[in-house]
C-alpha atoms as a PDB file:
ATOM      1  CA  UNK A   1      31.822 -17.125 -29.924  1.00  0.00           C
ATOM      2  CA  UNK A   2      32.691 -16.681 -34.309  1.00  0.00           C
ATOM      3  CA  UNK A   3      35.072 -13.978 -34.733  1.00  0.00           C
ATOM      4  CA  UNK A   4      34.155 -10.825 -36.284  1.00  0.00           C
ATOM      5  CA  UNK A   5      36.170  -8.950 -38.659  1.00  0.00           C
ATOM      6  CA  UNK A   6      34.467  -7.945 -41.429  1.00  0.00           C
ATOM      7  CA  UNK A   7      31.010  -8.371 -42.675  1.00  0.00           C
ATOM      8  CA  UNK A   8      29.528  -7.415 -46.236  1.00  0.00           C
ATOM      9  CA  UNK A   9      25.683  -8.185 -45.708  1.00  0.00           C
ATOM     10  CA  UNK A  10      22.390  -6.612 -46.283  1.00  0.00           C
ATOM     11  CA  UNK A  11      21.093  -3.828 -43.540  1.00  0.00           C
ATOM     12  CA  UNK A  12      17.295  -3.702 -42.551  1.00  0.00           C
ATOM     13  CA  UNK A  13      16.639  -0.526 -41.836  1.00  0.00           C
ATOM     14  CA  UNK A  14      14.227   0.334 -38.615  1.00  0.00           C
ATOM     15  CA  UNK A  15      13.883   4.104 -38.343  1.00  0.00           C
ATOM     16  CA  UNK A  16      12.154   3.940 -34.860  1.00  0.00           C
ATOM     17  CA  UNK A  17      13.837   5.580 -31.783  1.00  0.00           C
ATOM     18  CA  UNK A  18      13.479   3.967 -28.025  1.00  0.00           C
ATOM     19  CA  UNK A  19      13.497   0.304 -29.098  1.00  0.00           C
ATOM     20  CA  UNK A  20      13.212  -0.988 -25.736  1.00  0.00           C
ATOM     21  CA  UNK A  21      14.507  -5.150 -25.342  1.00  0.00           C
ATOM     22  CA  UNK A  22      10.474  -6.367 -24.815  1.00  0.00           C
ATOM     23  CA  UNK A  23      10.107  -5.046 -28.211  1.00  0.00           C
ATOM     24  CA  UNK A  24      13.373  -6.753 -28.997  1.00  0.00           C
ATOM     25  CA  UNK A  25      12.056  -9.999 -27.488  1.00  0.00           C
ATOM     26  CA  UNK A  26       8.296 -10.120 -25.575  1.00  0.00           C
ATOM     27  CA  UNK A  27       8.692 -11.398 -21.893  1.00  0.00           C
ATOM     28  CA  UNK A  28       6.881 -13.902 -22.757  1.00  0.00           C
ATOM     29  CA  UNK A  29       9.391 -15.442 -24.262  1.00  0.00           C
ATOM     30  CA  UNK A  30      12.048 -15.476 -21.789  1.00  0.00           C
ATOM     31  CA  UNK A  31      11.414 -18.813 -20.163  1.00  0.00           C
ATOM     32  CA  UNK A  32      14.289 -20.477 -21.897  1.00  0.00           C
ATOM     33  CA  UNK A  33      18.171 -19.686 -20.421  1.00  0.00           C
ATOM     34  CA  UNK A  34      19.099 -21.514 -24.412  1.00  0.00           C
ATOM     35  CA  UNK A  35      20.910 -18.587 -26.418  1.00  0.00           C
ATOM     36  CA  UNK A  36      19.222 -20.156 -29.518  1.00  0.00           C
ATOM     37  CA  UNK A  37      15.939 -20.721 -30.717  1.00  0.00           C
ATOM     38  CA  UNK A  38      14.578 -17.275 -30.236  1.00  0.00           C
ATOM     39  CA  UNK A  39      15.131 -15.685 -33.445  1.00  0.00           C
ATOM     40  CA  UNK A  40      11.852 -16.870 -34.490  1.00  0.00           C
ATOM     41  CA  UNK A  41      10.304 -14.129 -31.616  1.00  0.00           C
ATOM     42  CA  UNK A  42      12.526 -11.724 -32.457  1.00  0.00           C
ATOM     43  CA  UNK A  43      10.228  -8.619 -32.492  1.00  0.00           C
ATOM     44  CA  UNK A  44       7.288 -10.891 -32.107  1.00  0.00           C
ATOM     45  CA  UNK A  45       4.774  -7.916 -31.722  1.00  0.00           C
ATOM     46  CA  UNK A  46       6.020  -6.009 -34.908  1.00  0.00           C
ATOM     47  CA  UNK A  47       6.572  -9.030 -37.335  1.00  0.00           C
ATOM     48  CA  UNK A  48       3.098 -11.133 -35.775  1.00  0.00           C
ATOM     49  CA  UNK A  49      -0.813 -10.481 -35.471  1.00  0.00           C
ATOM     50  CA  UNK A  50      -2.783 -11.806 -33.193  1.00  0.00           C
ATOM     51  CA  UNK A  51      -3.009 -15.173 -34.828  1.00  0.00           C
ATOM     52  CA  UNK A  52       0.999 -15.528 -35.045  1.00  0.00           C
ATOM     53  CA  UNK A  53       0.732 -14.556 -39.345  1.00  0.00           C
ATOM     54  CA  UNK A  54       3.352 -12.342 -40.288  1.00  0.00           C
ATOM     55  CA  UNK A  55       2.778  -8.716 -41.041  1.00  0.00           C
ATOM     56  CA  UNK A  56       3.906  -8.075 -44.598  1.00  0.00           C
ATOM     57  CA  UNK A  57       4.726  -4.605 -44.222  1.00  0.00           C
ATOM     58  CA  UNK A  58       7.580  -5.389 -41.422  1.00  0.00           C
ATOM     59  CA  UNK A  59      10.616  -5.126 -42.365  1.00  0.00           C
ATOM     60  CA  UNK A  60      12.283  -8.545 -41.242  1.00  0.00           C
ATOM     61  CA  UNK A  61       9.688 -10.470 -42.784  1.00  0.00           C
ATOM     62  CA  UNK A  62      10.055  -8.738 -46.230  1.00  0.00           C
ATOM     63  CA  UNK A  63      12.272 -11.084 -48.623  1.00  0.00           C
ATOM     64  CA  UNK A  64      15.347  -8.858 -49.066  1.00  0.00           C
ATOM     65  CA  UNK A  65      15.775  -8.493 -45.698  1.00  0.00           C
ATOM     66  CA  UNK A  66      14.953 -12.091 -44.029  1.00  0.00           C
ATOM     67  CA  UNK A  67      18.332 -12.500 -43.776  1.00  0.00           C
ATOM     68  CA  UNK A  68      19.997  -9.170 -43.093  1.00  0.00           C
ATOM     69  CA  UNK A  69      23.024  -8.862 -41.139  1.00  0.00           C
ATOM     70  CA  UNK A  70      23.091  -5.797 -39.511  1.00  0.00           C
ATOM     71  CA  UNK A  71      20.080  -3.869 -38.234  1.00  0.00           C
ATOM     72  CA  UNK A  72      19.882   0.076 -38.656  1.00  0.00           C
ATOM     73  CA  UNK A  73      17.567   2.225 -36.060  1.00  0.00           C
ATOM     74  CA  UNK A  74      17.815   5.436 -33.964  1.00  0.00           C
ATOM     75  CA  UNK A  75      18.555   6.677 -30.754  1.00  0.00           C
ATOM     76  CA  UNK A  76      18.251   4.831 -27.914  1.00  0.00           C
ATOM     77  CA  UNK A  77      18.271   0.900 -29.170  1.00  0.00           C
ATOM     78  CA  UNK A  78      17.937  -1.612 -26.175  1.00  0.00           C
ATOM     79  CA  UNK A  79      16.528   0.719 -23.376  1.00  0.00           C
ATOM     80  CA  UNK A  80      14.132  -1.030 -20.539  1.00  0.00           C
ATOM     81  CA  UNK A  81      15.115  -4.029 -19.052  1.00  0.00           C
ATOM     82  CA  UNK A  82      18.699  -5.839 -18.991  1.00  0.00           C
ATOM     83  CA  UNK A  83      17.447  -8.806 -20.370  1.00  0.00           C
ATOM     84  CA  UNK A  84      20.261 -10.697 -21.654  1.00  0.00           C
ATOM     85  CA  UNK A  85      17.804 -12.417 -24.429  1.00  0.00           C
ATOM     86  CA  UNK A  86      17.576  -9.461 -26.369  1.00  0.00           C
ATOM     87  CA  UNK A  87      21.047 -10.079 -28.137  1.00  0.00           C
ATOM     88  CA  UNK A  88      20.570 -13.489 -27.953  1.00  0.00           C
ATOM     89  CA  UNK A  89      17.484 -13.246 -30.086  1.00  0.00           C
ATOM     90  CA  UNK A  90      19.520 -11.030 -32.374  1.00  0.00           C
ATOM     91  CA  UNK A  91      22.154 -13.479 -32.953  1.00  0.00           C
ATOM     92  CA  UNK A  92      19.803 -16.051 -33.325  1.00  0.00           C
ATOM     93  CA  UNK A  93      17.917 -14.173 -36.150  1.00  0.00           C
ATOM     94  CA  UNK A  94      21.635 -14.049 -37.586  1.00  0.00           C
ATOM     95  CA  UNK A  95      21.964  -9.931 -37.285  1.00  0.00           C
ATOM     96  CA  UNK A  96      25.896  -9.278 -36.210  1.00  0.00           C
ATOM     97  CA  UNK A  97      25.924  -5.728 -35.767  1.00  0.00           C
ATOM     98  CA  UNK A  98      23.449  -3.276 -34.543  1.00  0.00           C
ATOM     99  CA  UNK A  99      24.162   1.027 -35.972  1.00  0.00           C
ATOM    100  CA  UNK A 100      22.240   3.217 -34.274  1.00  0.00           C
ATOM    101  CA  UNK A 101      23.044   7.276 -32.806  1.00  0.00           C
ATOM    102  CA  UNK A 102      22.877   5.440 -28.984  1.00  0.00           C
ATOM    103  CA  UNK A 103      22.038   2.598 -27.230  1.00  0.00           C
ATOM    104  CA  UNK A 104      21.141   1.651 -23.172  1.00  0.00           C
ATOM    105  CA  UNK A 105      24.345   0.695 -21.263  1.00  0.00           C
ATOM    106  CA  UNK A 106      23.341  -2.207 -20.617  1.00  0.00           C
ATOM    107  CA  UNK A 107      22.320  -3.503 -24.084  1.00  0.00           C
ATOM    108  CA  UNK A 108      25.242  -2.099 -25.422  1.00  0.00           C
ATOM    109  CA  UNK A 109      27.758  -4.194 -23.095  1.00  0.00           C
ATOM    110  CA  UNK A 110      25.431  -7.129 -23.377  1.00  0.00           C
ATOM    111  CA  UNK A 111      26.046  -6.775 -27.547  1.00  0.00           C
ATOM    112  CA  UNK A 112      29.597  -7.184 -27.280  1.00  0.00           C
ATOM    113  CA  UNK A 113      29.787 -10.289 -25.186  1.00  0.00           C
ATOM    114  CA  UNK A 114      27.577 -12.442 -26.943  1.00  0.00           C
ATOM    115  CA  UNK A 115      29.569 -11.590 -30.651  1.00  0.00           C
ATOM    116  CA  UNK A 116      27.626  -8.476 -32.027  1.00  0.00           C
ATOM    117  CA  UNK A 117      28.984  -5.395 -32.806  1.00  0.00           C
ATOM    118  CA  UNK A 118      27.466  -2.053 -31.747  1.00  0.00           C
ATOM    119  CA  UNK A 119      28.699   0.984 -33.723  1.00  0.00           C
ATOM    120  CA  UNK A 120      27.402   4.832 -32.822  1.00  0.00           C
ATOM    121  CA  UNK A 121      27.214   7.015 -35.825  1.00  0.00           C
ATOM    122  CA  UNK A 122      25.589  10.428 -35.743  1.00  0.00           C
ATOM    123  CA  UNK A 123      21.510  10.452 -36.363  1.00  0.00           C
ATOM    124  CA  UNK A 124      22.189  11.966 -39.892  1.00  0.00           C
ATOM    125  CA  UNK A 125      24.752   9.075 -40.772  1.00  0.00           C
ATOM    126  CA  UNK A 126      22.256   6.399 -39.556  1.00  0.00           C
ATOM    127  CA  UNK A 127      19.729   7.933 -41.709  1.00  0.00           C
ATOM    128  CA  UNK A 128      21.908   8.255 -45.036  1.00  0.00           C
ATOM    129  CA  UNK A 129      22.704   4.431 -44.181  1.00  0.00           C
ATOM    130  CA  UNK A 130      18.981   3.817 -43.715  1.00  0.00           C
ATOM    131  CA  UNK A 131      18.109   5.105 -47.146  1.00  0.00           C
ATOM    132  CA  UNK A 132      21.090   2.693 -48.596  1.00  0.00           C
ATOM    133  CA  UNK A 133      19.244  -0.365 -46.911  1.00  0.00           C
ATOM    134  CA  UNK A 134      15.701   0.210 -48.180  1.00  0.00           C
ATOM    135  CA  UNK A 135      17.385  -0.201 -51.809  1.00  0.00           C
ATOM    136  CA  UNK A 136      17.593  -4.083 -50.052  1.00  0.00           C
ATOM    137  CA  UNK A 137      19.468  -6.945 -51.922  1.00  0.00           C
ATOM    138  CA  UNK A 138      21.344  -4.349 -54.296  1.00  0.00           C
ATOM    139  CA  UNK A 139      22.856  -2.376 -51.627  1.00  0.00           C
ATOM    140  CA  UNK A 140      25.108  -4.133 -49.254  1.00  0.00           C
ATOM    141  CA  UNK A 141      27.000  -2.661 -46.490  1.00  0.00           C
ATOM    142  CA  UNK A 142      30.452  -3.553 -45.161  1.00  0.00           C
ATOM    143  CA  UNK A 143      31.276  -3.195 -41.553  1.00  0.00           C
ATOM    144  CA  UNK A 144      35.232  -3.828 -41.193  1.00  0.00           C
ATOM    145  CA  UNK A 145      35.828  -3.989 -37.315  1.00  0.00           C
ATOM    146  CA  UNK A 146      39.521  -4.110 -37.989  1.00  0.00           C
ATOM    147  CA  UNK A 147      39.428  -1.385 -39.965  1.00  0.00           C
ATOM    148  CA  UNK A 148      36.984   0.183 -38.071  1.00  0.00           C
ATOM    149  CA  UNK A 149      35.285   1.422 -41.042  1.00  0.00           C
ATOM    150  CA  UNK A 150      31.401   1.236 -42.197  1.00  0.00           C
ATOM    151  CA  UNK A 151      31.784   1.011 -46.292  1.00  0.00           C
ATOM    152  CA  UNK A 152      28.749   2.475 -48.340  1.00  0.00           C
ATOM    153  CA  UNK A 153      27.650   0.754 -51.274  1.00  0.00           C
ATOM    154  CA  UNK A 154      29.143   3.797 -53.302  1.00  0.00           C
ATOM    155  CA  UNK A 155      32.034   3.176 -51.555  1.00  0.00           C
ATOM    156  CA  UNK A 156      32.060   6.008 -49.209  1.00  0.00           C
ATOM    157  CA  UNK A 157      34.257   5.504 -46.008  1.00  0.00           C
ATOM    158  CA  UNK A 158      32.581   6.066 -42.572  1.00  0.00           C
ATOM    159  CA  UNK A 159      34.806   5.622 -39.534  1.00  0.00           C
ATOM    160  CA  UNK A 160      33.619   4.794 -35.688  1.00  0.00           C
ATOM    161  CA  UNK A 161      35.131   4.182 -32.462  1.00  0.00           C
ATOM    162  CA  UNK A 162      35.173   0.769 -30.543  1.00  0.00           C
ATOM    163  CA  UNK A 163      36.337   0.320 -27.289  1.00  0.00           C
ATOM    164  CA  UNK A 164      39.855  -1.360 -27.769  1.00  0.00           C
ATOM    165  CA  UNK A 165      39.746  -4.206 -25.161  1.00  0.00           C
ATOM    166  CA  UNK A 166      36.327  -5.209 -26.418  1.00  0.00           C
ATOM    167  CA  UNK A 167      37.149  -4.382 -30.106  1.00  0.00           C
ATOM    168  CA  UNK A 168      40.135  -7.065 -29.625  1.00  0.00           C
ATOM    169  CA  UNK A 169      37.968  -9.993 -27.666  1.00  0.00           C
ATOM    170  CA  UNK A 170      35.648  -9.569 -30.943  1.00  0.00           C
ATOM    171  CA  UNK A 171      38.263 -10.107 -33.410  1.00  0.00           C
ATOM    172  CA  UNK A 172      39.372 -12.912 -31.592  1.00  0.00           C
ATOM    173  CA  UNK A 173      35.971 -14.202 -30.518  1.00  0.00           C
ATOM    174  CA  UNK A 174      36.525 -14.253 -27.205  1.00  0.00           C
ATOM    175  CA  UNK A 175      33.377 -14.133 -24.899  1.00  0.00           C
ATOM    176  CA  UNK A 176      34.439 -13.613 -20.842  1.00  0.00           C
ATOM    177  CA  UNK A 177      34.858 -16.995 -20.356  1.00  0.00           C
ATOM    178  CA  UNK A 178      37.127 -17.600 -22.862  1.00  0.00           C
ATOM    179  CA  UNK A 179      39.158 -14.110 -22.489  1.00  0.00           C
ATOM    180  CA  UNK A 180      39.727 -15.323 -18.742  1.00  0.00           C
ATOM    181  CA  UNK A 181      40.476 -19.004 -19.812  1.00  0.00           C
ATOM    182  CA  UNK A 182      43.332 -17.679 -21.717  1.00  0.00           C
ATOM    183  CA  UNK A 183      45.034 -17.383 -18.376  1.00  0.00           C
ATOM    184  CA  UNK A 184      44.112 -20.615 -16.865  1.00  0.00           C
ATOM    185  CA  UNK A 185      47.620 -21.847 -16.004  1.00  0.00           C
ATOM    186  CA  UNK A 186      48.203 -18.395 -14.634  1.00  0.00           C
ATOM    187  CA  UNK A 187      44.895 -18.962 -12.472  1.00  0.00           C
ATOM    188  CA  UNK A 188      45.901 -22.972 -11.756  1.00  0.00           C
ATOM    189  CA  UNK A 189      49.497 -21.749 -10.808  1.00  0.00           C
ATOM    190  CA  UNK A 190      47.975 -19.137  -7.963  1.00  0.00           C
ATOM    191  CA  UNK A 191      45.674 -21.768  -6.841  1.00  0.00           C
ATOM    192  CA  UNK A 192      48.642 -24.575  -6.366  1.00  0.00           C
ATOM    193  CA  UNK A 193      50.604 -21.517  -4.441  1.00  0.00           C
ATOM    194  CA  UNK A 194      47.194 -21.076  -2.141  1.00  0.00           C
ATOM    195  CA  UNK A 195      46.622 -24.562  -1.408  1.00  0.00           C
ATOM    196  CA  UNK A 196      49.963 -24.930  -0.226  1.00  0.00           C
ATOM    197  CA  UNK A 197      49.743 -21.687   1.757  1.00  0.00           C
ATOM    198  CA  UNK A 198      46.478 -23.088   3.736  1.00  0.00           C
ATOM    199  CA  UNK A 199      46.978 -25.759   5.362  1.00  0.00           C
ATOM    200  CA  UNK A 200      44.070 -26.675   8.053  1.00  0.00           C
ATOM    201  CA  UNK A 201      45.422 -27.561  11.400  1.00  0.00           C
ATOM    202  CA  UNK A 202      44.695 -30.649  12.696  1.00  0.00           C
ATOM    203  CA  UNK A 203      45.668 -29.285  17.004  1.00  0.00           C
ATOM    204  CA  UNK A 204      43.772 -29.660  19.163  1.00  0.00           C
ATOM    205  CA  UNK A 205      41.211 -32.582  17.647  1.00  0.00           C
END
C-alpha cells in the first residue's frame, strides 16, 4: 500500500448526500476479486448513458477533474452494502482521500485499509471546500495527514481528527497484512514455543 502524507491535488466536488457503494461501483461490476481495473466503472451510472458514452455534464468526466485526487460530497458517503470494491474503484480512478460531513462504518474502515484517507469536516466546511473545487485546475487543495491539516487554496488552515492507530498504518503504508507482518518473528517465535509444547503421542498405536 503507497504511503500517504501529504497530497496537493485537484478536488471534484459532488454535492450529493447518501452516495450509497452501487452508485460508487454498479453490482454489476463486482465479478472481479482484482483491486484494479475498475476505475473505468467508477460511478458507471452517473458518468455513462445507456450506450456506455460519457455524460459531459458529470463531473469526473469533465477535463479539470479527470484526474482529481480527492473527492468532495455530503453526508452519508458509502452507505448500502459493504462491498469492498467501492474503495477499490476509488483508488483505481486514482482519488486518495474522500471529505465528506459522514460516511457508513463500513466504508469508512474499508477507506483506510486499502490507502485512502477519509476526513469528516462539518457540512458548511465541505461546502466552502466544494465551491474551491468547482474553480478546477486553479484551485488545488492540500491534505497533510501528518499535519492533519486540509490547506485552502487561500491558504486557510482547516484541522480534522484521524484515528491515531490508523492515521500511523497510513503514513507508513501499512495495510493489515503488512501491520501484522511487522511482527512475524514475534508470531514464528510463539509458533516454535507451540510446536514444541504439542507433541502427539504415539501410546497406545
Amino acid at each position: 500500500m503507497d504511503k500517504f502524507t501529504r497530497l496537493t491535488t485537484v478536488a471534484a466536488p459532488l454535492p450529493q448526500e447518501n452516495i450509497d457503494t452501487d452508485q460508487i461501483i454498479p453490482a454489476r461490476f463486482l465479478k472481479t476479486i482484482q483491486r484494479t481495473g475498475l476505475g473505468k466503472h467508477l460511478f458507471a451510472d452517473q458518468r455513462y448513458d445507456e450506450s456506455g458514452n460519457e455524460r459531459p455534464d458529470f463531473v469526473l468526466n469533465k477535463p479539470a477533474y479527470r484526474h482529481a485526487g480527492i473527492l468532495i460530497t455530503l453526508d452519508n458517503l458509502g452507505c448500502g452494502s459493504s462491498r469492498e470494491h467501492a474503495p477499490w474503484a476509488l483508488l483505481d480512478f486514482g482519488i486518495r482521500c474522500v471529505i465528506a460531513p459522514s460516511f457508513a462504518d463500513i466504508f469508512h474502515s474499508n477507506c483506510f485499509k486499502n490507502g485512502i484517507l477519509p476526513i469528516a469536516l462539518p457540512r458548511n466546511v465541505c461546502e466552502a471546500l466544494m465551491d474551491d473545487a468547482r474553480q478546477g485546475e486553479n484551485a488545488r487543495l492540500t491534505v497533510d495527514l501528518q499535519a492533519k491539516q486540509v490547506i485552502r487554496p487561500d491558504g486557510e488552515v482547516i484541522p480534522f481528527e484521524v484515528d491515531p492507530f490508523r492515521r500511523e498504518k497510513l503514513l507508513e503504508g501499512l495495510d493489515d497484512i503488512a501491520q501484522t507482518l511487522l511482527e512475524k518473528q514475534a508470531i514464528e517465535q510463539f509458533e516454535a514455543r507451540a510446536a514444541r509444547a504439542w507433541i502427539p503421542s504415539t501410546r497406545g498405536n
